[in-house]
PDB file of N, CA and C in Angstrom:
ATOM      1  N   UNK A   1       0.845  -1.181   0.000  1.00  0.00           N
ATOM      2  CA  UNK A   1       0.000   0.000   0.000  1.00  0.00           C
ATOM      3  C   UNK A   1       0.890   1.244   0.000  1.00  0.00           C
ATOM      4  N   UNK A   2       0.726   2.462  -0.603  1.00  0.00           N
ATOM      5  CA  UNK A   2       1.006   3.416  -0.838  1.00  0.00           C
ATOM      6  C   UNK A   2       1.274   4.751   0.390  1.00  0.00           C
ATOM      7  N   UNK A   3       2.088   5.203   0.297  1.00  0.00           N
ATOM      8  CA  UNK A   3       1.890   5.983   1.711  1.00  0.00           C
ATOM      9  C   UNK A   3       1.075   7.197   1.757  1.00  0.00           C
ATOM     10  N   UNK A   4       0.742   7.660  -0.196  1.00  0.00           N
ATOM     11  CA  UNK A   4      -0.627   8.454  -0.233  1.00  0.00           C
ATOM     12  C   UNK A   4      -1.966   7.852   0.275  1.00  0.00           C
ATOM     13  N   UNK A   5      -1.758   6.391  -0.026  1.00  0.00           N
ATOM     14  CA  UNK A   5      -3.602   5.845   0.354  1.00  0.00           C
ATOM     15  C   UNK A   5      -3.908   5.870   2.032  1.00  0.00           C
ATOM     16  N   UNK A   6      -2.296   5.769   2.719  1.00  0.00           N
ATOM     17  CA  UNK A   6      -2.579   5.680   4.484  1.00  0.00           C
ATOM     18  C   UNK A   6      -3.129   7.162   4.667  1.00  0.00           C
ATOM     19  N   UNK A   7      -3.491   8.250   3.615  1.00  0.00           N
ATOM     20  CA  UNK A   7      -3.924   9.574   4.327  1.00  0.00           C
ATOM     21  C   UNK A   7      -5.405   9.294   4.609  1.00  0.00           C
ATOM     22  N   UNK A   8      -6.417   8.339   3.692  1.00  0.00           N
ATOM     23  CA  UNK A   8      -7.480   7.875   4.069  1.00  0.00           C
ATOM     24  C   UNK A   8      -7.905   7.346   4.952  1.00  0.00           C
ATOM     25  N   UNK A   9      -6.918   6.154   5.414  1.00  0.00           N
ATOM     26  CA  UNK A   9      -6.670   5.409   6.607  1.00  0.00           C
ATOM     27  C   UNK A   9      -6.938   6.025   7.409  1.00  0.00           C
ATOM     28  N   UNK A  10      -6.072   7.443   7.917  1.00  0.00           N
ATOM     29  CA  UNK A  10      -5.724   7.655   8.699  1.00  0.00           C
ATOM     30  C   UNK A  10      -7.199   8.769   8.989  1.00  0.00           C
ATOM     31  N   UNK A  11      -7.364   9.145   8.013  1.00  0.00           N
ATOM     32  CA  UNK A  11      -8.719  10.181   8.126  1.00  0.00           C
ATOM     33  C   UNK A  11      -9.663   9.345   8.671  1.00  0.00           C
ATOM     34  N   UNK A  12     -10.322   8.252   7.992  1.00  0.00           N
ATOM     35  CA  UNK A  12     -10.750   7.398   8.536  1.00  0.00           C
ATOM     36  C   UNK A  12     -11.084   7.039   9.988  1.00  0.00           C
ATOM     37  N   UNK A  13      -9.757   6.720  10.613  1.00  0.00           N
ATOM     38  CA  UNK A  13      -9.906   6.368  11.756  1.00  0.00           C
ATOM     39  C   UNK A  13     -10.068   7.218  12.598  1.00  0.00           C
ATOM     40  N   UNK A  14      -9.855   8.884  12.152  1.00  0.00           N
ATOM     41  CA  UNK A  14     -10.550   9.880  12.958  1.00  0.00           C
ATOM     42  C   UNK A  14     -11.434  10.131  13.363  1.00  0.00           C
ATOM     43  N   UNK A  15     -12.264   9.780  12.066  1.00  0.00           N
ATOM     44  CA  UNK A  15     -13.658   9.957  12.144  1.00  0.00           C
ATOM     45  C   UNK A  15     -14.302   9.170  12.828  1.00  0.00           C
ATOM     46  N   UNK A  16     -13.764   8.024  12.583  1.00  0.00           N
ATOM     47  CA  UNK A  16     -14.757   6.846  13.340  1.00  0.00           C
ATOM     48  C   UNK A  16     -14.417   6.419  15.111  1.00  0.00           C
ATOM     49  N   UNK A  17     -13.396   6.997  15.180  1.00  0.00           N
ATOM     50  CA  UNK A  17     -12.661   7.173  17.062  1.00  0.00           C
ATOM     51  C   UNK A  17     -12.229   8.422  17.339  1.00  0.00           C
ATOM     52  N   UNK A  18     -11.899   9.099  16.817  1.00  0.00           N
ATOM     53  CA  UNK A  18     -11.224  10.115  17.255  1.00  0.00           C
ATOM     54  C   UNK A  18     -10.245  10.503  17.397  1.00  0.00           C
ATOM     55  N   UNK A  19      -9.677  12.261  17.945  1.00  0.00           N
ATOM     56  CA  UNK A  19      -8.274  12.059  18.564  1.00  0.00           C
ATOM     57  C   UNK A  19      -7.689  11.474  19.579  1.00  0.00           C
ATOM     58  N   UNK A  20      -8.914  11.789  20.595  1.00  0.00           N
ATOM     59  CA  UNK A  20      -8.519  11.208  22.198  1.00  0.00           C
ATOM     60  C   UNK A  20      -8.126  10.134  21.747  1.00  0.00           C
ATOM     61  N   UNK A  21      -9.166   8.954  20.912  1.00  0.00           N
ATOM     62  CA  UNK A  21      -8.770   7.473  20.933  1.00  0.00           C
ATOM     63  C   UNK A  21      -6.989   7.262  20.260  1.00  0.00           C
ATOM     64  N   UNK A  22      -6.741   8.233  19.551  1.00  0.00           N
ATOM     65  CA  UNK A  22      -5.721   8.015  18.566  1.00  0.00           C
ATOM     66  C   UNK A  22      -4.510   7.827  19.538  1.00  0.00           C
ATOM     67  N   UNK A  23      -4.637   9.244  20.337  1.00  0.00           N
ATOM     68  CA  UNK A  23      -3.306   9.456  21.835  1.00  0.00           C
ATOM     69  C   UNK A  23      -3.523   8.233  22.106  1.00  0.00           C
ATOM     70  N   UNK A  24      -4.561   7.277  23.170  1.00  0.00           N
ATOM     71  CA  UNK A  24      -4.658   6.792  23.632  1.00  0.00           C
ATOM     72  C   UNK A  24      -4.088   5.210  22.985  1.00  0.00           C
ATOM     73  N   UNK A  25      -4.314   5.102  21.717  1.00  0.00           N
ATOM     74  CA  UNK A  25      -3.769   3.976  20.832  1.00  0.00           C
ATOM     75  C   UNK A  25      -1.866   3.814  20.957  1.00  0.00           C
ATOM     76  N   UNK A  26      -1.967   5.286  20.815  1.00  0.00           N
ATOM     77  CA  UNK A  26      -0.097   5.324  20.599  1.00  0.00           C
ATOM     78  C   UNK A  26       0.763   4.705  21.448  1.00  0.00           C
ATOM     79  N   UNK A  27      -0.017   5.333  22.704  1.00  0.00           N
ATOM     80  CA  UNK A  27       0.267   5.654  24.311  1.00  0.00           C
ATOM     81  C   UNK A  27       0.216   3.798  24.415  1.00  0.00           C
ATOM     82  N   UNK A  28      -0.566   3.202  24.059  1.00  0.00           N
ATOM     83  CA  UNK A  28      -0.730   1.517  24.435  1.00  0.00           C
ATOM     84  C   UNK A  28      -0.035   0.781  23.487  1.00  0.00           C
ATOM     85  N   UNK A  29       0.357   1.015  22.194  1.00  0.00           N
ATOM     86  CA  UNK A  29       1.209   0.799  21.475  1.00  0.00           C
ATOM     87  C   UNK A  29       3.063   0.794  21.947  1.00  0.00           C
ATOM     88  N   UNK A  30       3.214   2.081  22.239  1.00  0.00           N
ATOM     89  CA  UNK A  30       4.246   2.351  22.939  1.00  0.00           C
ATOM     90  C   UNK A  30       4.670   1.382  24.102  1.00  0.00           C
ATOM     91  N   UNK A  31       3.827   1.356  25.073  1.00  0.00           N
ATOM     92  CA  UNK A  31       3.924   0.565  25.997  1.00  0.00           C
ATOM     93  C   UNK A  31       4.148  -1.229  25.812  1.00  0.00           C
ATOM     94  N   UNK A  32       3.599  -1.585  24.653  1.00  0.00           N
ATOM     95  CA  UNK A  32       3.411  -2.989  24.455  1.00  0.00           C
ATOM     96  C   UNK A  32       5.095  -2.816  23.614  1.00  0.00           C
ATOM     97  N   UNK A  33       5.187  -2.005  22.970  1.00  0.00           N
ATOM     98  CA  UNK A  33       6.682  -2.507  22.403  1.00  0.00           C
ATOM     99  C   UNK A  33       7.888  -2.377  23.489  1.00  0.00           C
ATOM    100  N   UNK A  34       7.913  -1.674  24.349  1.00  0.00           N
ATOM    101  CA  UNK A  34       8.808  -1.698  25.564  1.00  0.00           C
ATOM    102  C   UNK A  34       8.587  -2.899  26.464  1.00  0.00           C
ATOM    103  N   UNK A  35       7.746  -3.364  26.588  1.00  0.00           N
ATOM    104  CA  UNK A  35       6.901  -4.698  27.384  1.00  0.00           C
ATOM    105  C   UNK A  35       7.888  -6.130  26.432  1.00  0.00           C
ATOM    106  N   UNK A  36       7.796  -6.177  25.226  1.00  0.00           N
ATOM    107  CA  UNK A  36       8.142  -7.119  24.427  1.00  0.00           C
ATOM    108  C   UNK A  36       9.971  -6.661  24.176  1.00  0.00           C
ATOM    109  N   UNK A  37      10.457  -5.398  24.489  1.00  0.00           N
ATOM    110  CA  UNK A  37      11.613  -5.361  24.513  1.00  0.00           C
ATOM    111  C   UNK A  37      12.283  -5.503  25.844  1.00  0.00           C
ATOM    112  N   UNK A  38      11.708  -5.583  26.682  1.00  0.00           N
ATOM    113  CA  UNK A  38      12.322  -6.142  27.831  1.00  0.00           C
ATOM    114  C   UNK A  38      12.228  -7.595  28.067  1.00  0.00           C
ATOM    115  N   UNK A  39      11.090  -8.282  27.601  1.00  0.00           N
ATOM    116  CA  UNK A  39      10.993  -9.664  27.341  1.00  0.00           C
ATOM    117  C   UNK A  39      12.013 -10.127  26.080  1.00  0.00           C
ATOM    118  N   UNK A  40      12.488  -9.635  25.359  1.00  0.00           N
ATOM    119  CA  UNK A  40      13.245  -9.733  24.321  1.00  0.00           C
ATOM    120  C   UNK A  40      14.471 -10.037  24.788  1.00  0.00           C
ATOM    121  N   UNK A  41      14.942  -8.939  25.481  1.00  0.00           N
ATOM    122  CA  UNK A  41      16.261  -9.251  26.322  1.00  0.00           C
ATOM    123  C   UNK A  41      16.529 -10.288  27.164  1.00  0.00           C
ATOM    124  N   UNK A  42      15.422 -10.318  27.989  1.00  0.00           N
ATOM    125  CA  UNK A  42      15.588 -11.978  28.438  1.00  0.00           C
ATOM    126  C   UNK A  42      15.386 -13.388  27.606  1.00  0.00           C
ATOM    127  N   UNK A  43      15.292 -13.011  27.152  1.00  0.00           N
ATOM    128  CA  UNK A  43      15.195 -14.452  25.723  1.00  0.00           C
ATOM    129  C   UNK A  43      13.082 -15.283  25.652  1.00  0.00           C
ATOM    130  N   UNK A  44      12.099 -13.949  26.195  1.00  0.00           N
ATOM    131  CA  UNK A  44      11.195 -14.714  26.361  1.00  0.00           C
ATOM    132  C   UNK A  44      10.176 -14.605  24.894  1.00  0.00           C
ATOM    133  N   UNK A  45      10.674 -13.137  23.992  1.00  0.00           N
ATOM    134  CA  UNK A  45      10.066 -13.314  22.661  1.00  0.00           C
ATOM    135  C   UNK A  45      11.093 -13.442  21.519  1.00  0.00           C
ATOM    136  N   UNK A  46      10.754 -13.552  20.795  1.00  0.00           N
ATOM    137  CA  UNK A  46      11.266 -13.851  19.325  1.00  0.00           C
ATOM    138  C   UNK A  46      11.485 -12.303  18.485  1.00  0.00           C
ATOM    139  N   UNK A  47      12.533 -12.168  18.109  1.00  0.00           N
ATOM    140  CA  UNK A  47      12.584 -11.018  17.224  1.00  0.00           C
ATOM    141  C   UNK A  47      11.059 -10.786  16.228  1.00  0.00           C
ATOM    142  N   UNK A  48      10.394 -11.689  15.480  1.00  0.00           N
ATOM    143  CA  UNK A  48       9.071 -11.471  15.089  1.00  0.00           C
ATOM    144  C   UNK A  48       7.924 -10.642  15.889  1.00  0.00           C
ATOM    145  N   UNK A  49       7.954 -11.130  17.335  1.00  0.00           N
ATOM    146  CA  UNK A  49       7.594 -10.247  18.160  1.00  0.00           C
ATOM    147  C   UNK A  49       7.811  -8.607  18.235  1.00  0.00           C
ATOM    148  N   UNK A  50       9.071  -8.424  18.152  1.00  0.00           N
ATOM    149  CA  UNK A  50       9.537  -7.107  18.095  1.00  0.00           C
ATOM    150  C   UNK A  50       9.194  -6.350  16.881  1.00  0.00           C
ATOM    151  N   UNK A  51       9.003  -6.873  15.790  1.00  0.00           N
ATOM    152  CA  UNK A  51       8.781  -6.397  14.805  1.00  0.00           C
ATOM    153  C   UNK A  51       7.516  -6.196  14.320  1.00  0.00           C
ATOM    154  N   UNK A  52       6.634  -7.229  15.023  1.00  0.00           N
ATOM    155  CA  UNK A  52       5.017  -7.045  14.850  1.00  0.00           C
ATOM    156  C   UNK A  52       4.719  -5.902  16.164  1.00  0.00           C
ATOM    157  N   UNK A  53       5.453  -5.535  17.461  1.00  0.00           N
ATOM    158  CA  UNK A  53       5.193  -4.516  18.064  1.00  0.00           C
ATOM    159  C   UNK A  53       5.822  -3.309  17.221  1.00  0.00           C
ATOM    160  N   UNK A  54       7.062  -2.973  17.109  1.00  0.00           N
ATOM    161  CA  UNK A  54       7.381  -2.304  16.121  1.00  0.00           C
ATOM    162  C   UNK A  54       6.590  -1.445  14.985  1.00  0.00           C
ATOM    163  N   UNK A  55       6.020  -2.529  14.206  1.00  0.00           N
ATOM    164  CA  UNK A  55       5.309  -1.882  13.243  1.00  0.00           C
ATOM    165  C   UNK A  55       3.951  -1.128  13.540  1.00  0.00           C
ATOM    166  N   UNK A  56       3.493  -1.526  14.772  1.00  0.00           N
ATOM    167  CA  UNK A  56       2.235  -1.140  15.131  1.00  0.00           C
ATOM    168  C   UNK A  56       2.420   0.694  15.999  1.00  0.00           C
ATOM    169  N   UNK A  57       3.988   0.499  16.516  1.00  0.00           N
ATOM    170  CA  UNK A  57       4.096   1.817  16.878  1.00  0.00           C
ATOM    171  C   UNK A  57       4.465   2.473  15.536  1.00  0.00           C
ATOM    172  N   UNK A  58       4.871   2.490  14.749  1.00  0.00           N
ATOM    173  CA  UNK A  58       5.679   3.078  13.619  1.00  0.00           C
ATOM    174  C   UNK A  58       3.834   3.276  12.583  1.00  0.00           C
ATOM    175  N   UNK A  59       3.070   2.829  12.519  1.00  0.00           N
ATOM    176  CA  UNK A  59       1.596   3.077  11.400  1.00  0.00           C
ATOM    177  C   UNK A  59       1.013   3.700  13.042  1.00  0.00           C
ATOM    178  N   UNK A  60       1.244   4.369  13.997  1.00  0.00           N
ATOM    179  CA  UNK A  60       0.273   4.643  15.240  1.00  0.00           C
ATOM    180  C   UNK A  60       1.284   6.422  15.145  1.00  0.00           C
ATOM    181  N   UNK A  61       2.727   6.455  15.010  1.00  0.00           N
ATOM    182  CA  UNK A  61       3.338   7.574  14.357  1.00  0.00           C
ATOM    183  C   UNK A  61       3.176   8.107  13.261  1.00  0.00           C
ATOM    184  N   UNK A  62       2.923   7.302  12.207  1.00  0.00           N
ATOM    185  CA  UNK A  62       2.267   7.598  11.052  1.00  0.00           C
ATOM    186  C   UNK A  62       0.808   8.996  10.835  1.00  0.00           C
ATOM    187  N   UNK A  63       0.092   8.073  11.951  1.00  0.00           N
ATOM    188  CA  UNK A  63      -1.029   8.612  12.033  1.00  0.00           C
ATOM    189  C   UNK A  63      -1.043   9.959  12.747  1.00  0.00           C
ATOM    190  N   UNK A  64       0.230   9.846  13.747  1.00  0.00           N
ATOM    191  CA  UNK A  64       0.187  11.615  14.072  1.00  0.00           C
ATOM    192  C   UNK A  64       0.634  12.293  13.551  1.00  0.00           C
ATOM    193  N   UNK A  65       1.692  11.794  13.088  1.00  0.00           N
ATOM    194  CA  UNK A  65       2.128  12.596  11.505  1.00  0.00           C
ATOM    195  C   UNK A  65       1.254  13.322  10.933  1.00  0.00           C
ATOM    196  N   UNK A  66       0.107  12.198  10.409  1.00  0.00           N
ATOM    197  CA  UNK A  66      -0.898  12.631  10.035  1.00  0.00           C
ATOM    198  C   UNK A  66      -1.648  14.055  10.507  1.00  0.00           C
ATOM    199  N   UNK A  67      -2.137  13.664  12.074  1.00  0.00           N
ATOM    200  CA  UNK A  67      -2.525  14.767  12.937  1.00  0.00           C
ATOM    201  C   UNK A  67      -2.020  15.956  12.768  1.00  0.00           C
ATOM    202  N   UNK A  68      -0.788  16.033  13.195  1.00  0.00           N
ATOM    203  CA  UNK A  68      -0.080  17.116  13.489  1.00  0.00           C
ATOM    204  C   UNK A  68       0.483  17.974  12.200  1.00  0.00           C
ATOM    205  N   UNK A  69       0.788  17.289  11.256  1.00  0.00           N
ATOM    206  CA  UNK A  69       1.244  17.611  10.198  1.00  0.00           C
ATOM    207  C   UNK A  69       2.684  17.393   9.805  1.00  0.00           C
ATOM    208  N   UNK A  70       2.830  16.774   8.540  1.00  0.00           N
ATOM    209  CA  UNK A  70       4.126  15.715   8.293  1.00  0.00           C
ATOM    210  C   UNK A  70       5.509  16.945   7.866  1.00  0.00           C
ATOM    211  N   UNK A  71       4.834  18.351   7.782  1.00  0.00           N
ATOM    212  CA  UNK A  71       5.711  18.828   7.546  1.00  0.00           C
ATOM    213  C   UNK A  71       6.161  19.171   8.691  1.00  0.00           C
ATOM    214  N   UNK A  72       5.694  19.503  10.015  1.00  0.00           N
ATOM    215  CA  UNK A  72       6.069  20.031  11.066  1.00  0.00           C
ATOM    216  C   UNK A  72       7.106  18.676  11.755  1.00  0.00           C
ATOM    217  N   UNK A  73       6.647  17.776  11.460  1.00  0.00           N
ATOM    218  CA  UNK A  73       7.117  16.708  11.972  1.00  0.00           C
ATOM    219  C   UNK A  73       8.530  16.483  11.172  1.00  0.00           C
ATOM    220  N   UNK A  74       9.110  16.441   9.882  1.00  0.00           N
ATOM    221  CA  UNK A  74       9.603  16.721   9.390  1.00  0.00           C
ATOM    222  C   UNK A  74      10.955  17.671   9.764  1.00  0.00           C
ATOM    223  N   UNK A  75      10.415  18.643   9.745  1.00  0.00           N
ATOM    224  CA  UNK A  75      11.358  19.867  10.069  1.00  0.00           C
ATOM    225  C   UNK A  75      11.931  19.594  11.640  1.00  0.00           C
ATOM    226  N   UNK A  76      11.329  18.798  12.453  1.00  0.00           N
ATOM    227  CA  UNK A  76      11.746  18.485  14.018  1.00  0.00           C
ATOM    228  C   UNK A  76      12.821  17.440  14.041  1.00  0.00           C
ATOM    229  N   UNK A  77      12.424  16.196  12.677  1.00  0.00           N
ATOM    230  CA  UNK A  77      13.107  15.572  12.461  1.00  0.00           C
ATOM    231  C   UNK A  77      14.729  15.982  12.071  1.00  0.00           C
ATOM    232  N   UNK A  78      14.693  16.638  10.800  1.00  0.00           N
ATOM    233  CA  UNK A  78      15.859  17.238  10.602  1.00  0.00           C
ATOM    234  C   UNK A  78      16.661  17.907  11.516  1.00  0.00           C
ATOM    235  N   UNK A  79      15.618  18.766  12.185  1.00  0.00           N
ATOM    236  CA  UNK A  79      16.266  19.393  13.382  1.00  0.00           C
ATOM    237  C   UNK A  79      17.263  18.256  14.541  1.00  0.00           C
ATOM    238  N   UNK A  80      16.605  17.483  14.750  1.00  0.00           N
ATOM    239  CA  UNK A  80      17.417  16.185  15.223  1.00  0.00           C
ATOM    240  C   UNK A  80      18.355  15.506  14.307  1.00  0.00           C
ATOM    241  N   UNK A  81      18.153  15.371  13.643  1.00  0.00           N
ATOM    242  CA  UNK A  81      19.447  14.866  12.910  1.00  0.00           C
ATOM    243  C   UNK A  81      20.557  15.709  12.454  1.00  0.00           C
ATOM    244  N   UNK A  82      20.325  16.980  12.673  1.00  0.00           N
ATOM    245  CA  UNK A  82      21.381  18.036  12.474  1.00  0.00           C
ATOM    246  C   UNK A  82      22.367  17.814  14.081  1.00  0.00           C
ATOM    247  N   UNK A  83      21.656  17.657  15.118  1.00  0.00           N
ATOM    248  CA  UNK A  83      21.990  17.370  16.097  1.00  0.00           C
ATOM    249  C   UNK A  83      22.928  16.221  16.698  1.00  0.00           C
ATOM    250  N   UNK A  84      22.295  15.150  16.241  1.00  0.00           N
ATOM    251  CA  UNK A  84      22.656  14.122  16.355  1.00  0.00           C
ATOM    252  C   UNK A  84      23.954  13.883  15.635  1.00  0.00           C
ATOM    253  N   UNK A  85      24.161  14.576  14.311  1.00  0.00           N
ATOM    254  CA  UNK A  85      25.414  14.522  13.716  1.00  0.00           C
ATOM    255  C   UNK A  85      26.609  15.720  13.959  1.00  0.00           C
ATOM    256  N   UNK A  86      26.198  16.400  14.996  1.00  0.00           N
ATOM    257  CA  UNK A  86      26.994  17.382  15.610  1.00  0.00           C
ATOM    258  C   UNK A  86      27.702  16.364  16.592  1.00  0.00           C
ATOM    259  N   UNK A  87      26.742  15.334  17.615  1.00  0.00           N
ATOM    260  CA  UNK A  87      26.930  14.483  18.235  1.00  0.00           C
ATOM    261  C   UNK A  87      28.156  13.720  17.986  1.00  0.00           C
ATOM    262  N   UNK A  88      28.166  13.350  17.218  1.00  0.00           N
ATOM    263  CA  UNK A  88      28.961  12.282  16.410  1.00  0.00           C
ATOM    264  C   UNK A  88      30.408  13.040  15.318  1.00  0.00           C
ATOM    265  N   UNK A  89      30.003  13.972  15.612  1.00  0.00           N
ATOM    266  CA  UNK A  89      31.346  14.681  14.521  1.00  0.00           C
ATOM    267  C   UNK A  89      31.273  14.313  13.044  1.00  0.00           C
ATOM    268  N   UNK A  90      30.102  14.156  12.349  1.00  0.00           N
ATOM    269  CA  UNK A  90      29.957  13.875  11.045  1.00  0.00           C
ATOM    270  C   UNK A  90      30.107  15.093  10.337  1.00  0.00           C
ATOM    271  N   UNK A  91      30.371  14.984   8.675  1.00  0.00           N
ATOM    272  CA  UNK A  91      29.786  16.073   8.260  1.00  0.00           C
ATOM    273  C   UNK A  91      28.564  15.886   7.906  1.00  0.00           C
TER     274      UNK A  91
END
């Protein structure tokens, strides 16, 4: 799927839950991939695990992207990576 068609998706699921529900999705998303990365470390899930939590936070970012706006999000990004490579002494 296209990352123009997830703007429907994502409209979509506004409409039909909301914002509150959206925070509230991320917020439990978030939590379940830290849950499975600490179980990870102890040897109790499978890298598949991590990656099916993973993806569910990464399309739950997507969607605020969405929210908030991908350009603002964007420009914060860069802003961090300008940073991050100050960090590191890159050019």
């Amino acid at each position: 799927m296209e990352k123009q068609q997830y703007s429907d998706i994502f409209q979509a699921t506004l409409e039909k839950w909301g914002e509150e529900a959206q925070y509230d999705q991320i917020i439990e998303e978030c939590a379940e991939l830290i849950a499975a990365l600490k179980h990870f470390k102890r040897g109790r899930v499978t890298e598949d695990h991590i990656v099916d939590e993973l993806a569910d936070v990464i399309l739950m970012s997507q969607q605020l992207m969405y929210m908030f706006g991908e350009g603002r999000v964007s420009q914060a990004i860069d802003k961090k990576i300008y940073k991050l490579r100050s960090l590191l002494h890159t050019p």
